[in-house]
Protein backbone atom coordinates (compact mmCIF):
# COMPACT_ATOMS: atom_id res chain seq x y z
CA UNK A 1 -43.50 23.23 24.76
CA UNK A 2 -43.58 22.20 21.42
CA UNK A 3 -39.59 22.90 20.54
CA UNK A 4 -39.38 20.87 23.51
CA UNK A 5 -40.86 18.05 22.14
CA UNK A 6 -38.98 18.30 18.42
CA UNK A 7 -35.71 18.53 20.87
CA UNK A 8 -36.59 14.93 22.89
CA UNK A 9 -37.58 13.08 19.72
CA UNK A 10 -34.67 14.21 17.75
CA UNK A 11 -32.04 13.26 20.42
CA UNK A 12 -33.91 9.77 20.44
CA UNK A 13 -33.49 9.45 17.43
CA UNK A 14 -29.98 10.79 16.86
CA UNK A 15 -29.20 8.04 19.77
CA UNK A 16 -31.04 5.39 18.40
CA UNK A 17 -29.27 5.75 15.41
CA UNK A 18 -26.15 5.47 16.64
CA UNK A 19 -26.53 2.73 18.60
CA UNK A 20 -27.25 0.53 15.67
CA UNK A 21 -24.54 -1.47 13.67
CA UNK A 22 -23.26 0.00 10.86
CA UNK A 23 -24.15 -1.15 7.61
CA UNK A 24 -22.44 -4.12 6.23
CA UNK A 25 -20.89 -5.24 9.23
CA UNK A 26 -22.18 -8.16 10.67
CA UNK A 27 -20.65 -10.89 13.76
CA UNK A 28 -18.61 -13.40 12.64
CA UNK A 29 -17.85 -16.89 13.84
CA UNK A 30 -15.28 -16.89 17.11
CA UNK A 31 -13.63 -13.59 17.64
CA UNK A 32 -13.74 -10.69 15.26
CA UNK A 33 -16.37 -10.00 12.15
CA UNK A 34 -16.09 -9.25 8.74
CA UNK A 35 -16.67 -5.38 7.65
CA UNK A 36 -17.63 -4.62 4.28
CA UNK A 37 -17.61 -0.88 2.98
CA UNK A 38 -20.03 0.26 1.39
CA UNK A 39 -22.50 -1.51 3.66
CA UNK A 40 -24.47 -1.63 -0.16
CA UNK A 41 -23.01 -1.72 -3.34
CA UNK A 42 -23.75 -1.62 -6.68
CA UNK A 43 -22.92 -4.12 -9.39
CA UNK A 44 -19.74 -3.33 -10.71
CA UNK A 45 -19.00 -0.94 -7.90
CA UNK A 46 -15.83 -1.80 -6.05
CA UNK A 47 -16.32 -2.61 -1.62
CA UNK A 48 -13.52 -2.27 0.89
CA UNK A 49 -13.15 -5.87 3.14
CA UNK A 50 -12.02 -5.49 6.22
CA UNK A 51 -11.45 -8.07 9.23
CA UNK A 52 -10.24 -6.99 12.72
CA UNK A 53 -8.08 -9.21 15.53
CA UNK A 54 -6.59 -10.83 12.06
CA UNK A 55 -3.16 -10.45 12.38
CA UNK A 56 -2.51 -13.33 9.70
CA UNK A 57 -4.87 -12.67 6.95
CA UNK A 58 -5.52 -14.74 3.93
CA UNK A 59 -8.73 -13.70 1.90
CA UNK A 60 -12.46 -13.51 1.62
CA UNK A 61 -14.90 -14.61 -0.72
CA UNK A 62 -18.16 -14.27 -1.48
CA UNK A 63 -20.46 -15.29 -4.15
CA UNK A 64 -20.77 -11.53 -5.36
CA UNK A 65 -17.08 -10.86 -5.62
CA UNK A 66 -15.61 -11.25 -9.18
CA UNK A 67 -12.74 -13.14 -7.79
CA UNK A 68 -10.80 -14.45 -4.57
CA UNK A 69 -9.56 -11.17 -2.16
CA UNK A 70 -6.32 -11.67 -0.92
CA UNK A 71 -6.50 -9.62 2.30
CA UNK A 72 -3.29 -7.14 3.22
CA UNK A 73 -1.94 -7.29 6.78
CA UNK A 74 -2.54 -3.59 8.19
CA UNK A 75 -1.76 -3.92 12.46
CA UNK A 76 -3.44 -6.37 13.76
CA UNK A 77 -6.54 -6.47 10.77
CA UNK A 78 -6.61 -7.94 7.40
CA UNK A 79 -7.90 -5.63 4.64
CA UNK A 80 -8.66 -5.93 0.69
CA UNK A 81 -10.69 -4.23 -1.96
CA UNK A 82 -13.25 -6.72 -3.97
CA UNK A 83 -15.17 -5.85 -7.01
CA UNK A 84 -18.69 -6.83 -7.36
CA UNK A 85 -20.06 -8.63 -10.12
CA UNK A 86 -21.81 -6.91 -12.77
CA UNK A 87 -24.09 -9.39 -12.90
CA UNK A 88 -24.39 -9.75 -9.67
CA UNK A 89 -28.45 -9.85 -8.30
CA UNK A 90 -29.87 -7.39 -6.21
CA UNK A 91 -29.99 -8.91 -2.50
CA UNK A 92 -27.81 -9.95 0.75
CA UNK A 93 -24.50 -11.70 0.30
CA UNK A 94 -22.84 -13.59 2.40
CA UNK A 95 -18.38 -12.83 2.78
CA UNK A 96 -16.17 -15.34 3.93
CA UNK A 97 -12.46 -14.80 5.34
CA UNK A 98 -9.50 -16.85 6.49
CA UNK A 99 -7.84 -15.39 9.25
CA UNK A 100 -4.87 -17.64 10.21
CA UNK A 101 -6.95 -20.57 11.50
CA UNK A 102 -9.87 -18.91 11.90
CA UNK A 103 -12.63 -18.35 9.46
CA UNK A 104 -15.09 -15.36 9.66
CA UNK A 105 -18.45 -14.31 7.99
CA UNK A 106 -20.14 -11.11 7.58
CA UNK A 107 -23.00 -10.01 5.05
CA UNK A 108 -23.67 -6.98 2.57
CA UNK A 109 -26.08 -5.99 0.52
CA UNK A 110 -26.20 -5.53 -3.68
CA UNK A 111 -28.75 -2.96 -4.59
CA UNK A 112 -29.80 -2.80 -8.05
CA UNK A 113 -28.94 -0.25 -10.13
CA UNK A 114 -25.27 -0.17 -12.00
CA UNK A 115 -22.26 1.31 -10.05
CA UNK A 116 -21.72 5.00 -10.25
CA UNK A 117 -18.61 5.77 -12.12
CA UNK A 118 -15.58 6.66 -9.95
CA UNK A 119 -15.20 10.62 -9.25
CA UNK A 120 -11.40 10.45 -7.68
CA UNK A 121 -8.60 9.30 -9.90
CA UNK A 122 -7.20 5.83 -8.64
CA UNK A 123 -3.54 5.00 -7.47
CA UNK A 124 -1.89 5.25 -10.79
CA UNK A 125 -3.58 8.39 -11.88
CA UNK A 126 -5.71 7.47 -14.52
């Protein structure tokens, strides 16, 4: 009876946890949102943007960033890779991106703590 129990309340939990957003991604205004990967970063640490439905991307911005994002058509999504600021204060921050003539917003969180250092080599092998 007992491992019956543990069984129930670990599927409700398994399914509870996968119906909840994922981390980082959050509605935006009018069609599509604004995903940012990892849903928390660290200062310093580098995020993946993403915007779906955004066939004519621009860029994003948010106060956290170190600088504009000029987001990539990929299919029908916009994507770019922002830095956060190493000064940047723990807390939620707010991204904004220009999708044609549509704008979009989406929120992610800055933990404290500085950025772990990168473990895989980056595009130009260093």
């Amino acid at each position: 009876m007992r491992l019956l129990s543990v069984t129930v309340l670990g599927t409700a939990l398994v399914t509870a946890g996968l119906a909840a957003p994922a981390a980082g991604q959050a509605s935006g205004l009018g069609r599509g949102e604004v995903s940012v990967e990892p849903g928390a970063a660290r200062p310093g640490s580098r995020v993946e943007v993403a915007v779906p439905r955004c066939p004519h991307p621009h860029g994003a911005d948010s106060p956290a960033f170190t600088r504009h994002v000029p987001l990539r058509g990929e299919g029908d999504r916009g994507e770019g890779v922002a830095t956060v600021r190493r000064d940047a204060k723990p807390g939620r921050y707010t991204v904004t991106a220009r999708c044609g003539t549509r704008t979009v917003t989406g929120r992610f969180k800055v933990s404290s703590g500085l950025a772990w250092p990168a473990i895989l080599p980056t595009s130009n092998g260093l």
